[in-house]
C-alpha atoms as a PDB file:
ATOM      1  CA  UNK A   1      66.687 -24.170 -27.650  1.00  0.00           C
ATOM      2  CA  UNK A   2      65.084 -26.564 -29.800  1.00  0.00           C
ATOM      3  CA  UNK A   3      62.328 -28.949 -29.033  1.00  0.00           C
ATOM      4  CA  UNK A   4      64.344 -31.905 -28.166  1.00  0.00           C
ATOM      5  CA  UNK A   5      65.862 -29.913 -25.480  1.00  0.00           C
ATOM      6  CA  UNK A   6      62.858 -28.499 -23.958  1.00  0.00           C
ATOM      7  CA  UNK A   7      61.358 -32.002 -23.651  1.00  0.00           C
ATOM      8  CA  UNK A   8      63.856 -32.425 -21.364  1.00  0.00           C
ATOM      9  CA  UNK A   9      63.557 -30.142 -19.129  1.00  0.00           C
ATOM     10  CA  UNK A  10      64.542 -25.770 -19.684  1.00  0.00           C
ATOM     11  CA  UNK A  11      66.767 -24.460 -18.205  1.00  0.00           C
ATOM     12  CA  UNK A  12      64.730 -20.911 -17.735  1.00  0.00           C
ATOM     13  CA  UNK A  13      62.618 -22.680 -15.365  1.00  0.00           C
ATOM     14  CA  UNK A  14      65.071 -23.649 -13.137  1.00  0.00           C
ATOM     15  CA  UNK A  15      66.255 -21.029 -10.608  1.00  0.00           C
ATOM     16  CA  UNK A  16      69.323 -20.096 -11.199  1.00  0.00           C
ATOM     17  CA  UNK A  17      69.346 -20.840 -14.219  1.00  0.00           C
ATOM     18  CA  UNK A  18      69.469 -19.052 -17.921  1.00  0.00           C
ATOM     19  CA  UNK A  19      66.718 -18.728 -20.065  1.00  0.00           C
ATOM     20  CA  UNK A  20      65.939 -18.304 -23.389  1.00  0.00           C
ATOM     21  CA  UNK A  21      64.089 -20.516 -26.676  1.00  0.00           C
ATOM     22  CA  UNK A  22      60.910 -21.045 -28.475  1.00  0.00           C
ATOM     23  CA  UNK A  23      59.089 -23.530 -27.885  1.00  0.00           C
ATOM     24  CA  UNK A  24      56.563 -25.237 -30.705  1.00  0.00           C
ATOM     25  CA  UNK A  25      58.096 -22.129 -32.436  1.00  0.00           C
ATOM     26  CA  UNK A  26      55.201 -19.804 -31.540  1.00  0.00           C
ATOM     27  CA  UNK A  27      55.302 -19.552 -27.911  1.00  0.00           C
ATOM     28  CA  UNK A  28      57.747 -17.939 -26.138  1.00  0.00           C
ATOM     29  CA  UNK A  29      59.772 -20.095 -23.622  1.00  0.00           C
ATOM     30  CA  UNK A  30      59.076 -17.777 -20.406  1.00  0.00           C
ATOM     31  CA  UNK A  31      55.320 -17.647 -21.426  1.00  0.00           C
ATOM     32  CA  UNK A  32      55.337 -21.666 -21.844  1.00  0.00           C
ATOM     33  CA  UNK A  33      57.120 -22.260 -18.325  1.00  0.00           C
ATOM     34  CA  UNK A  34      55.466 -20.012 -16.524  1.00  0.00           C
ATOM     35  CA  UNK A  35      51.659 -20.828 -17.667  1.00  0.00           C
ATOM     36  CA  UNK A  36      52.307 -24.301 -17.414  1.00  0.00           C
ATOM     37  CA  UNK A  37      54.001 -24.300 -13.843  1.00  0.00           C
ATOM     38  CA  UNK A  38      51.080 -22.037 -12.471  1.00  0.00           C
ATOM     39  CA  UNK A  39      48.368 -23.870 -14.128  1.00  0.00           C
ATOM     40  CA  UNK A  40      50.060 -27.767 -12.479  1.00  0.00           C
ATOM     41  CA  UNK A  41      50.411 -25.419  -8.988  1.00  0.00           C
ATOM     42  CA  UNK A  42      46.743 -24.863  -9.250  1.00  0.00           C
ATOM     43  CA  UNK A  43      45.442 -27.902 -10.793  1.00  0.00           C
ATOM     44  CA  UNK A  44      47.121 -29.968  -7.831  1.00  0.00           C
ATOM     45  CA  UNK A  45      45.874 -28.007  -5.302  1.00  0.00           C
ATOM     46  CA  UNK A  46      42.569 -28.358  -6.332  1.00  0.00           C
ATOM     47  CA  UNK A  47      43.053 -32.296  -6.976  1.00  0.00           C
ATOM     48  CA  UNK A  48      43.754 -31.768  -2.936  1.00  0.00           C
ATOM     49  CA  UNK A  49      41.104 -29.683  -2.216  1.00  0.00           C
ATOM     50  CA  UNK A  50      39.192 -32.916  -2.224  1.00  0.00           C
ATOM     51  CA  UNK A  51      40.655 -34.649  -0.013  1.00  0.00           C
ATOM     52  CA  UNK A  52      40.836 -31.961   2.800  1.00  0.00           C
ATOM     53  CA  UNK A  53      36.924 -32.405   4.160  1.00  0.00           C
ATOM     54  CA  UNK A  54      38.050 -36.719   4.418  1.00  0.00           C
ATOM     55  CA  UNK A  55      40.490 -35.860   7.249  1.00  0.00           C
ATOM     56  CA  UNK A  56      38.065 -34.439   9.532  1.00  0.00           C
ATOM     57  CA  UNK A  57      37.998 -35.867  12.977  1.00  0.00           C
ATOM     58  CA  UNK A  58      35.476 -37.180  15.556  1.00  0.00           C
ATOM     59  CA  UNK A  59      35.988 -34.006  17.042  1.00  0.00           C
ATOM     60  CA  UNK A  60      34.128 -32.141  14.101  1.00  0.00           C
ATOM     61  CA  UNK A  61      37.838 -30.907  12.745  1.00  0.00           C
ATOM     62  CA  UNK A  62      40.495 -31.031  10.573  1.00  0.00           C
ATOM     63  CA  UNK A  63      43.353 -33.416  12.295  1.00  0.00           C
ATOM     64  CA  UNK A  64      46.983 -33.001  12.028  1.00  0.00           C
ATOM     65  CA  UNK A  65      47.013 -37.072  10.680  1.00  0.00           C
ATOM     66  CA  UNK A  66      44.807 -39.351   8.472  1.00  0.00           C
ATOM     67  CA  UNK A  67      44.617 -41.988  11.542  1.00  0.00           C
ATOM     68  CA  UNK A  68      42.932 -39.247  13.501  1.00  0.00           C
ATOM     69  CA  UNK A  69      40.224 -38.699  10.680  1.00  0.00           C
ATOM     70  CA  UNK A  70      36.446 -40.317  11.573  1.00  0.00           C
ATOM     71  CA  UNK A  71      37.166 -43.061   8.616  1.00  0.00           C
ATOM     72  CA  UNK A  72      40.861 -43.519   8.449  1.00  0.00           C
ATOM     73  CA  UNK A  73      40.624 -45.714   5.501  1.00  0.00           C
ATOM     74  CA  UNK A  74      38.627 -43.215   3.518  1.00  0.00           C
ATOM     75  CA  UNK A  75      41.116 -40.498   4.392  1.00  0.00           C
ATOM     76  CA  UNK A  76      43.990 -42.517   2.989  1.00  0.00           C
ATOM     77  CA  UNK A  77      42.318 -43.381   0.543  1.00  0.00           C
ATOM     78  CA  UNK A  78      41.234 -40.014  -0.888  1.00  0.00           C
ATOM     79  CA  UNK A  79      44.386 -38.375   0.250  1.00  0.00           C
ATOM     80  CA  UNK A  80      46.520 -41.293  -2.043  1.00  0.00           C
ATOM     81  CA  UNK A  81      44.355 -40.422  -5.376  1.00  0.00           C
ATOM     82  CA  UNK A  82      44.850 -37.323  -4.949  1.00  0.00           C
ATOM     83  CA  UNK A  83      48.430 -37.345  -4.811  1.00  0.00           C
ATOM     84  CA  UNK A  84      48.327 -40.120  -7.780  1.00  0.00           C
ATOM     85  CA  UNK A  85      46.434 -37.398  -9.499  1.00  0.00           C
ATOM     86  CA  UNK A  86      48.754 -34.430  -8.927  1.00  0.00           C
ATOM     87  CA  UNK A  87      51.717 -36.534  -9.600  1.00  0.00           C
ATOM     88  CA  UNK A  88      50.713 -36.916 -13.015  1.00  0.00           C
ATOM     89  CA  UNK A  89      50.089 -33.048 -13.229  1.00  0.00           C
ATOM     90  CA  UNK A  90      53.486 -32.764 -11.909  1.00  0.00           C
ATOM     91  CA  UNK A  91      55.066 -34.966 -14.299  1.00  0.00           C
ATOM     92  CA  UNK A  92      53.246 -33.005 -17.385  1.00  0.00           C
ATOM     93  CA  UNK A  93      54.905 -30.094 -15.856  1.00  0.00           C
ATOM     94  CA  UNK A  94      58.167 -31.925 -15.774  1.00  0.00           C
ATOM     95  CA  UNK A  95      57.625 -32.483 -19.089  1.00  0.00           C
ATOM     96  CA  UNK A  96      57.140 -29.065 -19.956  1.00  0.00           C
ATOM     97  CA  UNK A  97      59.446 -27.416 -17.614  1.00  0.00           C
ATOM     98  CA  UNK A  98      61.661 -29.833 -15.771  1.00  0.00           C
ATOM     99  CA  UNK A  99      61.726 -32.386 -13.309  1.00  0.00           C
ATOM    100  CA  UNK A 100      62.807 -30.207 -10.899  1.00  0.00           C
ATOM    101  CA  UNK A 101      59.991 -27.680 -11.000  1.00  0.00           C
ATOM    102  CA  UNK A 102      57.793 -30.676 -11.331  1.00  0.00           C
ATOM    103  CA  UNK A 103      58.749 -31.794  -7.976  1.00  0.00           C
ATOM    104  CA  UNK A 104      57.947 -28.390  -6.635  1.00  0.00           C
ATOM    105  CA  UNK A 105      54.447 -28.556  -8.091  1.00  0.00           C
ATOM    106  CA  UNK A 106      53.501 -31.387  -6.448  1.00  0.00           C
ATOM    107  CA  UNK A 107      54.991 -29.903  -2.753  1.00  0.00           C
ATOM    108  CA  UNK A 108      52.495 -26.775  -3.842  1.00  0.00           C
ATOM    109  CA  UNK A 109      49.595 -29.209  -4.155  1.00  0.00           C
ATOM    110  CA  UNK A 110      50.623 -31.294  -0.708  1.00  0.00           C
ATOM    111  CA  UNK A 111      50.873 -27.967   0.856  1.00  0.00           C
ATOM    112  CA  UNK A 112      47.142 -27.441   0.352  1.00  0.00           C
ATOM    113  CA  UNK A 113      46.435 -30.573   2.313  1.00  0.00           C
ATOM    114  CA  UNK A 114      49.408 -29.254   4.897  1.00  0.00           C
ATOM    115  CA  UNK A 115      47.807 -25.369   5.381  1.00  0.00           C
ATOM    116  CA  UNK A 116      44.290 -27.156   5.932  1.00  0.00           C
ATOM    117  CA  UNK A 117      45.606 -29.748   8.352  1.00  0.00           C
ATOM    118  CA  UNK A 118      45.777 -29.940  12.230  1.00  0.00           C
ATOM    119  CA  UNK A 119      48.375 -28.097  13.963  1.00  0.00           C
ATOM    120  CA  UNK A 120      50.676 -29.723  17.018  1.00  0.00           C
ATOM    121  CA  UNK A 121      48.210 -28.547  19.340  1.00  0.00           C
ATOM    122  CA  UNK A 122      45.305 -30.746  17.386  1.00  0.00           C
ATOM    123  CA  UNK A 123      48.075 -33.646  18.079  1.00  0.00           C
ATOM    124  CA  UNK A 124      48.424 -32.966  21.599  1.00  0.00           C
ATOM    125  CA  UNK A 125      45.053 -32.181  22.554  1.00  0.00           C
ATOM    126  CA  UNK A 126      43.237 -34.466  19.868  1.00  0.00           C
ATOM    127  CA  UNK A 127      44.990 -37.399  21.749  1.00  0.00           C
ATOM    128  CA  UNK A 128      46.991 -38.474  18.241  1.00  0.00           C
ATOM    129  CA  UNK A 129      49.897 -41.146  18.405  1.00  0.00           C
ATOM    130  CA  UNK A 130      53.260 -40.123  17.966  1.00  0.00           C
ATOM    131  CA  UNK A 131      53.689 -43.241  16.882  1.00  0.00           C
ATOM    132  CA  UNK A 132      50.693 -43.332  14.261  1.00  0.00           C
ATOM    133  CA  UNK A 133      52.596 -39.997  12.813  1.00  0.00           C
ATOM    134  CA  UNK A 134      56.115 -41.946  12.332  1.00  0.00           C
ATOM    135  CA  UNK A 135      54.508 -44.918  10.390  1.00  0.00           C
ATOM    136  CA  UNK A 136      52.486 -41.819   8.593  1.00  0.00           C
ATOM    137  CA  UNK A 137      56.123 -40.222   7.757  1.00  0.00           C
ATOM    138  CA  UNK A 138      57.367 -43.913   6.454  1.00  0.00           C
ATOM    139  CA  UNK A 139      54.491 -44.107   4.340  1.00  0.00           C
ATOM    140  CA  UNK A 140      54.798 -40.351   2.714  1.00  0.00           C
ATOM    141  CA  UNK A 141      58.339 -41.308   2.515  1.00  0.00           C
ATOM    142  CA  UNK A 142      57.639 -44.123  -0.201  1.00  0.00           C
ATOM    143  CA  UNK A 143      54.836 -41.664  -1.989  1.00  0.00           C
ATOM    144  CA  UNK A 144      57.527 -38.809  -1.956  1.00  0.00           C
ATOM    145  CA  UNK A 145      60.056 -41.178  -3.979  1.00  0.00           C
ATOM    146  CA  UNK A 146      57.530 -42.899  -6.086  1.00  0.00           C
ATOM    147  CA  UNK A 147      56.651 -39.602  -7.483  1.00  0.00           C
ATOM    148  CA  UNK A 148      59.673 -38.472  -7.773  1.00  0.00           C
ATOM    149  CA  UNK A 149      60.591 -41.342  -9.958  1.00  0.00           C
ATOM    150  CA  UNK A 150      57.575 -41.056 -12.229  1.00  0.00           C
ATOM    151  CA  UNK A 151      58.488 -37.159 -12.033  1.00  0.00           C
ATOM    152  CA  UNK A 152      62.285 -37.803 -13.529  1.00  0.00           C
ATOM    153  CA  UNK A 153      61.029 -40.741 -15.597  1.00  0.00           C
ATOM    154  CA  UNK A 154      58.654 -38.401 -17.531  1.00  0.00           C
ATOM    155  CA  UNK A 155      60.556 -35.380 -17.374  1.00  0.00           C
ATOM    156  CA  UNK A 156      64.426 -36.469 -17.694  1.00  0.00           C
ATOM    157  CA  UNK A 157      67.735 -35.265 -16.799  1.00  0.00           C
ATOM    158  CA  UNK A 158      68.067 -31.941 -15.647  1.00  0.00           C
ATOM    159  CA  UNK A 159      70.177 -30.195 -18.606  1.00  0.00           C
ATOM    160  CA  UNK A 160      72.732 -28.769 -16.516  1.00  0.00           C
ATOM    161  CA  UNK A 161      73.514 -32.346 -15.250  1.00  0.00           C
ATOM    162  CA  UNK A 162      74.332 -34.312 -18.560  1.00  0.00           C
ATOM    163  CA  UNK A 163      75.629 -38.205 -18.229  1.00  0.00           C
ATOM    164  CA  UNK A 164      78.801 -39.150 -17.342  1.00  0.00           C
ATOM    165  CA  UNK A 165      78.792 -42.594 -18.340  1.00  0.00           C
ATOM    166  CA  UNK A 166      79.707 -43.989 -14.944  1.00  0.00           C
ATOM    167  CA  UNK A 167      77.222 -45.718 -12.841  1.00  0.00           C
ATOM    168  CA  UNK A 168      78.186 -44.523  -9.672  1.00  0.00           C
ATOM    169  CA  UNK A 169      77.607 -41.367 -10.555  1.00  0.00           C
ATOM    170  CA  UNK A 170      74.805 -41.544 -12.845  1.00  0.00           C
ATOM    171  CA  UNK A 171      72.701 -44.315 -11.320  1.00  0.00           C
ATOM    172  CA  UNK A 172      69.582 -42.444  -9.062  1.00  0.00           C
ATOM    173  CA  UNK A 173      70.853 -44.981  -6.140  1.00  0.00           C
ATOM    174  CA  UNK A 174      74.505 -45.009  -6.594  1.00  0.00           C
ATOM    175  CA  UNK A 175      77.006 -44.197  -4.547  1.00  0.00           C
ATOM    176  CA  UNK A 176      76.814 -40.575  -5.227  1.00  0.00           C
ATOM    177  CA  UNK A 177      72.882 -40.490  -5.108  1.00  0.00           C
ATOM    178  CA  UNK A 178      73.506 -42.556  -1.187  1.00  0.00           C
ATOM    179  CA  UNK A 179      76.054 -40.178  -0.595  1.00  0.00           C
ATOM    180  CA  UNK A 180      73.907 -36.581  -1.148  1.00  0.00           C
ATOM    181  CA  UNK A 181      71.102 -38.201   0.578  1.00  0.00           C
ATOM    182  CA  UNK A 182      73.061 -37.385   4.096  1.00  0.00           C
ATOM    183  CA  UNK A 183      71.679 -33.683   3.167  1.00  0.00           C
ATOM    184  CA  UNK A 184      68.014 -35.047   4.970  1.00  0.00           C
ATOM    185  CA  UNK A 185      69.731 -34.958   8.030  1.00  0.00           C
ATOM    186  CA  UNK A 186      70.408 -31.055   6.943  1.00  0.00           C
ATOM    187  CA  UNK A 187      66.608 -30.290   6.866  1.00  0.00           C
ATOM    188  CA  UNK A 188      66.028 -31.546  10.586  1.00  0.00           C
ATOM    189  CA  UNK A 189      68.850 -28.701  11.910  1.00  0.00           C
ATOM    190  CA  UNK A 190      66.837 -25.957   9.291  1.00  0.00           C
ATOM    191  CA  UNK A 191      63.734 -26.694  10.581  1.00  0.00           C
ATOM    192  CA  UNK A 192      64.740 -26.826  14.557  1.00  0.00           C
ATOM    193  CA  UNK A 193      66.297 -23.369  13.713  1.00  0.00           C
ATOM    194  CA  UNK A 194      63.537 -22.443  12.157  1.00  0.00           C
ATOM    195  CA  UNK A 195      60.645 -23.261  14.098  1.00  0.00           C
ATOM    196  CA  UNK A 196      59.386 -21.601  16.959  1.00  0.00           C
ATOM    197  CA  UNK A 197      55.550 -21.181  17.015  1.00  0.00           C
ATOM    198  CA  UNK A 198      52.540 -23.389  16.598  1.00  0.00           C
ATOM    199  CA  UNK A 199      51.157 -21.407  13.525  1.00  0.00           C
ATOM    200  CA  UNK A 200      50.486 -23.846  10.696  1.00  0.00           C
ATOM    201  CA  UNK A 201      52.448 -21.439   8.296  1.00  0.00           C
ATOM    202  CA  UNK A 202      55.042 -20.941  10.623  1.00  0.00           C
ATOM    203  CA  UNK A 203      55.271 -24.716  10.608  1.00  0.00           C
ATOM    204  CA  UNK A 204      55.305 -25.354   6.969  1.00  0.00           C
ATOM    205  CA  UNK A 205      57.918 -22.485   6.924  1.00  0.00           C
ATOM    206  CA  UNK A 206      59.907 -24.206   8.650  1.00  0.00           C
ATOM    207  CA  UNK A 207      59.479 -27.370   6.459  1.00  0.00           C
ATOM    208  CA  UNK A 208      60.151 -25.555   3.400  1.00  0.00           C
ATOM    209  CA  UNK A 209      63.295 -24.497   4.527  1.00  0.00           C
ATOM    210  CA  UNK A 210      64.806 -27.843   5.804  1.00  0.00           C
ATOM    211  CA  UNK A 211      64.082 -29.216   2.260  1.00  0.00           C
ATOM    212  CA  UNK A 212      65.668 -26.180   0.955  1.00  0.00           C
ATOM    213  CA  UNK A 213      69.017 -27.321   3.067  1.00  0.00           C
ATOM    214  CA  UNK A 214      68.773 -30.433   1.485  1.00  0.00           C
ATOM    215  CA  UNK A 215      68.518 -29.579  -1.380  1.00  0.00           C
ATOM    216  CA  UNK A 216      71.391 -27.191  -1.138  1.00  0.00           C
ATOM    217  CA  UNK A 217      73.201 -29.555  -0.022  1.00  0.00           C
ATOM    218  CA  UNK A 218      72.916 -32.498  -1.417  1.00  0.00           C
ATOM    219  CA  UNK A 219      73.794 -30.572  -5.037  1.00  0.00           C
ATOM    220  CA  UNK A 220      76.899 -30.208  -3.223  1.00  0.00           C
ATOM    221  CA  UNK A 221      77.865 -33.728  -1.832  1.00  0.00           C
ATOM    222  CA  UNK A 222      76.721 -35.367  -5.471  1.00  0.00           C
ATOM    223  CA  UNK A 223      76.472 -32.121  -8.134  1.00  0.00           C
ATOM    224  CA  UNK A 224      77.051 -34.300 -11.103  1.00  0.00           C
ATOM    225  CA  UNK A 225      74.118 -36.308 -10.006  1.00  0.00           C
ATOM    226  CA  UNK A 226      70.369 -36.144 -10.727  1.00  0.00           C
ATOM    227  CA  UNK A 227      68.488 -36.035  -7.909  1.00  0.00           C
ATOM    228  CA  UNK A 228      65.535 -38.327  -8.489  1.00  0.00           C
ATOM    229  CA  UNK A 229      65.359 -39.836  -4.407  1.00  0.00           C
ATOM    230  CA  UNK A 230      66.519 -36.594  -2.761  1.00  0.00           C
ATOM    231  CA  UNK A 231      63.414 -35.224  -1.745  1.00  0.00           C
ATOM    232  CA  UNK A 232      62.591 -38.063   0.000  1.00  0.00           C
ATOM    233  CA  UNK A 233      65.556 -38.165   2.284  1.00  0.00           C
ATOM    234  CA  UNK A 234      63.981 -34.958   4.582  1.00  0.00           C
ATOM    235  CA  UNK A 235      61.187 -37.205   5.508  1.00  0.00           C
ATOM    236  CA  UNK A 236      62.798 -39.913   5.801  1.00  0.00           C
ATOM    237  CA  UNK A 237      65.230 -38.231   8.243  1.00  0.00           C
ATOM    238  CA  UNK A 238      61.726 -36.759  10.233  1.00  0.00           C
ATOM    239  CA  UNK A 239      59.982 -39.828   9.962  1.00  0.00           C
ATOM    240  CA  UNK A 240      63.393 -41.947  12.252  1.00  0.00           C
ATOM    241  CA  UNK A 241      63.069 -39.177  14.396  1.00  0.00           C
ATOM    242  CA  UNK A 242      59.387 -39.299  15.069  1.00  0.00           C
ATOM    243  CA  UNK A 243      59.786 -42.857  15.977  1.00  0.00           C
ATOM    244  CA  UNK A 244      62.656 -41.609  18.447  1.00  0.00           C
ATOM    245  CA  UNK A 245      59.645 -39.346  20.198  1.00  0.00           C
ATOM    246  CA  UNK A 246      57.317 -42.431  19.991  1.00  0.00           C
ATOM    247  CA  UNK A 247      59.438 -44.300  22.703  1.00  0.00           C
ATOM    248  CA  UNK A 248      61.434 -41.640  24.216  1.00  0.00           C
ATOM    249  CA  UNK A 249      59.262 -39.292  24.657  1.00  0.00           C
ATOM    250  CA  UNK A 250      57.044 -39.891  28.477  1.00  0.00           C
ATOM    251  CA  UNK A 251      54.811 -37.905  30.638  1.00  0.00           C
ATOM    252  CA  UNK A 252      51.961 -34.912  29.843  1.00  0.00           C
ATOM    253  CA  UNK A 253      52.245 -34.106  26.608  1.00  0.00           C
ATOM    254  CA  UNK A 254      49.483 -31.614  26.999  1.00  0.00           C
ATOM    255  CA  UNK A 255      51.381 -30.174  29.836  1.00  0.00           C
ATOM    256  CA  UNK A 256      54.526 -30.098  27.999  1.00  0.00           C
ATOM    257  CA  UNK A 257      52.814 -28.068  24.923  1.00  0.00           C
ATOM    258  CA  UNK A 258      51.570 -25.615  27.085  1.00  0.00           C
ATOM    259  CA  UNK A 259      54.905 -24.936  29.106  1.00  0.00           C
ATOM    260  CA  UNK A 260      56.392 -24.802  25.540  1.00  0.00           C
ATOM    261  CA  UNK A 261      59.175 -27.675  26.836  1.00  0.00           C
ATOM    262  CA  UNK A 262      58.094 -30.493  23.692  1.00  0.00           C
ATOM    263  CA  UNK A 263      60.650 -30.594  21.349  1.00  0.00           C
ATOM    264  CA  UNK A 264      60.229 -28.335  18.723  1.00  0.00           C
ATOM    265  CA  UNK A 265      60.399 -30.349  15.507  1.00  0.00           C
ATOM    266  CA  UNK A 266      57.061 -32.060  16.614  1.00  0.00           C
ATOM    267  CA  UNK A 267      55.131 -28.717  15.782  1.00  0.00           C
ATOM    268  CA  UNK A 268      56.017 -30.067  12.012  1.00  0.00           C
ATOM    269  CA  UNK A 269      52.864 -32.258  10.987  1.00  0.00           C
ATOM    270  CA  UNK A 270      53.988 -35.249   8.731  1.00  0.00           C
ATOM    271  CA  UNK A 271      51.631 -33.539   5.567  1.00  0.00           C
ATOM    272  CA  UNK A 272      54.213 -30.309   6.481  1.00  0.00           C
ATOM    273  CA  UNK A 273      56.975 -32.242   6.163  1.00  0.00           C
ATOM    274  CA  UNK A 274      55.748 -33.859   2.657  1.00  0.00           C
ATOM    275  CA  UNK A 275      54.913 -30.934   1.121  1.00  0.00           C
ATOM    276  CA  UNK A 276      57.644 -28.811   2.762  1.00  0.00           C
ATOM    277  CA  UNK A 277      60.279 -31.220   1.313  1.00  0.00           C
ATOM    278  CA  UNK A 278      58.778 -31.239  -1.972  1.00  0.00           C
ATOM    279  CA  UNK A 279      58.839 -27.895  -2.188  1.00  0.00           C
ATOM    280  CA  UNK A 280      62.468 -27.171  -0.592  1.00  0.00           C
ATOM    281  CA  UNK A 281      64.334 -29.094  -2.050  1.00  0.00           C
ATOM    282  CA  UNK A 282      63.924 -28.386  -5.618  1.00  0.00           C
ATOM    283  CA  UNK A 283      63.860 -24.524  -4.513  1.00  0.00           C
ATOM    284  CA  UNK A 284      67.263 -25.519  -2.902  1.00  0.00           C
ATOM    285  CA  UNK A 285      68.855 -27.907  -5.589  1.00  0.00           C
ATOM    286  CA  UNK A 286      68.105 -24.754  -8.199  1.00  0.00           C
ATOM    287  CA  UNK A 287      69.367 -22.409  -6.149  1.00  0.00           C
ATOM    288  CA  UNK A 288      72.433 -24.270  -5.420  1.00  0.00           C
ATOM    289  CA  UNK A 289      73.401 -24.543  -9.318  1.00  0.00           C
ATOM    290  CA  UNK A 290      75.297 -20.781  -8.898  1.00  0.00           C
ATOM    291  CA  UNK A 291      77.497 -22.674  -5.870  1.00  0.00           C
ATOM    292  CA  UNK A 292      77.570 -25.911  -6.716  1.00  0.00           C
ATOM    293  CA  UNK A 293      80.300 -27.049  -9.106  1.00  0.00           C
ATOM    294  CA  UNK A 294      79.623 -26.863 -12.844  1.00  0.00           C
ATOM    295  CA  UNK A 295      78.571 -29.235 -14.578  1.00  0.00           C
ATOM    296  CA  UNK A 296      77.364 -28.026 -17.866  1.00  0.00           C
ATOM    297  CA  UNK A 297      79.071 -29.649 -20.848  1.00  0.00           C
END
């Protein structure tokens, strides 16, 4: 593999994919990939480590959404540097790596935030807005894509998905792109399959693999097609159905948690869905490469 290639994203990183190259001719490409996606996986969770203590509540703890923190404003605004900041250790990784594992960098360094966060029974019992958590979901939904832009921007086309010289396939928001984007519905029947307890990990579990059905499937519906907006379609599929809860949803909730009868998709926090989507669906769209029809030129 020469250097060119590796700039652009190799293939030994993805899953699924084969190995193999030197890269600056002295390091061995396994060695390279590896070092550099551990070192991003730990230098964005500590970028979030920071912003953990600025989501503490009025109760004295750690709520399941920045609107519940004491200052709301400082919360967001802590919790937005340090996803600029891991971004940009995500897109070195890209770089390095490939977009692909970049993206799943950054869902590592979310999922710090996410394991730290409140749980549905902070949301129920903390007196949170349902509503407050679907305008939280839009806004991670815009984050989620602007990183993955800068993400593909820095680190390229995948090599196992070369152009084809026709915008509707090629373009990021072509018809293609629109068309695998159907695959966030995907992640909201993984996770309701998934989930079944109030556990945090359970719940980011359950995150991780409806972006990992997205993923899957959306190399499927558009396999010719990078995927620079795909992670963002799993939130953007939770965050429409939050606002469904908002103003459907009537009665005790506290009750309703503790007779287990709330529906079971809202024991996802909107920081598990982020991170879990990150995470998923480039876990899913390498794994898919074996099934998915080939592509390589």
């Amino acid at each position: 593999m020469t250097t060119g290639e590796a700039s652009q994203g190799g293939r030994g990183a993805q899953p699924g994919a084969e190995g193999g190259g030197n890269v600056l001719g002295f390091i061995p490409r396994g060695v390279l990939t590896s070092g550099a996606t551990l070192a991003g996986i730990a230098l964005a969770a500590v970028a979030f480590s920071f912003a953990v203590s600025s989501w503490t509540s009025t109760r004295g703890v750690i709520g399941p959404l920045a609107s519940d923190a004491e200052e709301p404003v400082f919360a967001a605004i802590t919790t937005f540097v340090a996803f600029a900041i891991s971004t940009a250790i995500a897109c070195a990784v890209a770089r390095v790596v490939n977009s692909v594992v970049g993206l799943f960098v950054l869902g590592c360094g979310v999922g710090l935030l996410a394991m730290r966060g409140g749980t549905s029974a902070d949301l129920v019992f903390g007196g949170s807005s349902l509503l407050a958590g679907a305008i939280e979901l839009v806004v991670w939904t815009a984050l989620v894509a602007g990183a993955s832009h800068a993400i593909f921007r820095i680190g390229g086309r995948l090599p196992d998905i070369p152009k084809t010289h026709e915008d509707d396939i090629d373009s990021p928001t072509g018809p293609a792109a629109r068309k695998s984007w159907i695959a966030g519905v995907a992640a909201l029947l993984a996770a309701w399959i998934v989930a079944a307890s109030v556990t945090k990990g359970q719940a980011i579990g359950a995150a991780v693999v409806g972006g990992f059905a997205a993923g899957a499937l959306g190399r499927f519906l558009a396999p010719r097609t990078t995927p620079v907006y795909l992670a963002a379609a799993p939130v953007a599929a939770f965050a429409g159905l939050w606002f469904y809860f908002a103003f459907a949803l009537k009665g005790d909730f506290a009750a309703g948690w503790v007779e287990g009868a709330l529906p079971r998709l809202l024991l996802l926090m909107p920081v598990d869905i982020a991170a879990g989507a990150l995470a998923g669906v480039s876990l899913g769209f390498g794994f898919a490469r074996g099934f998915a029809p080939a592509t390589d030129e």
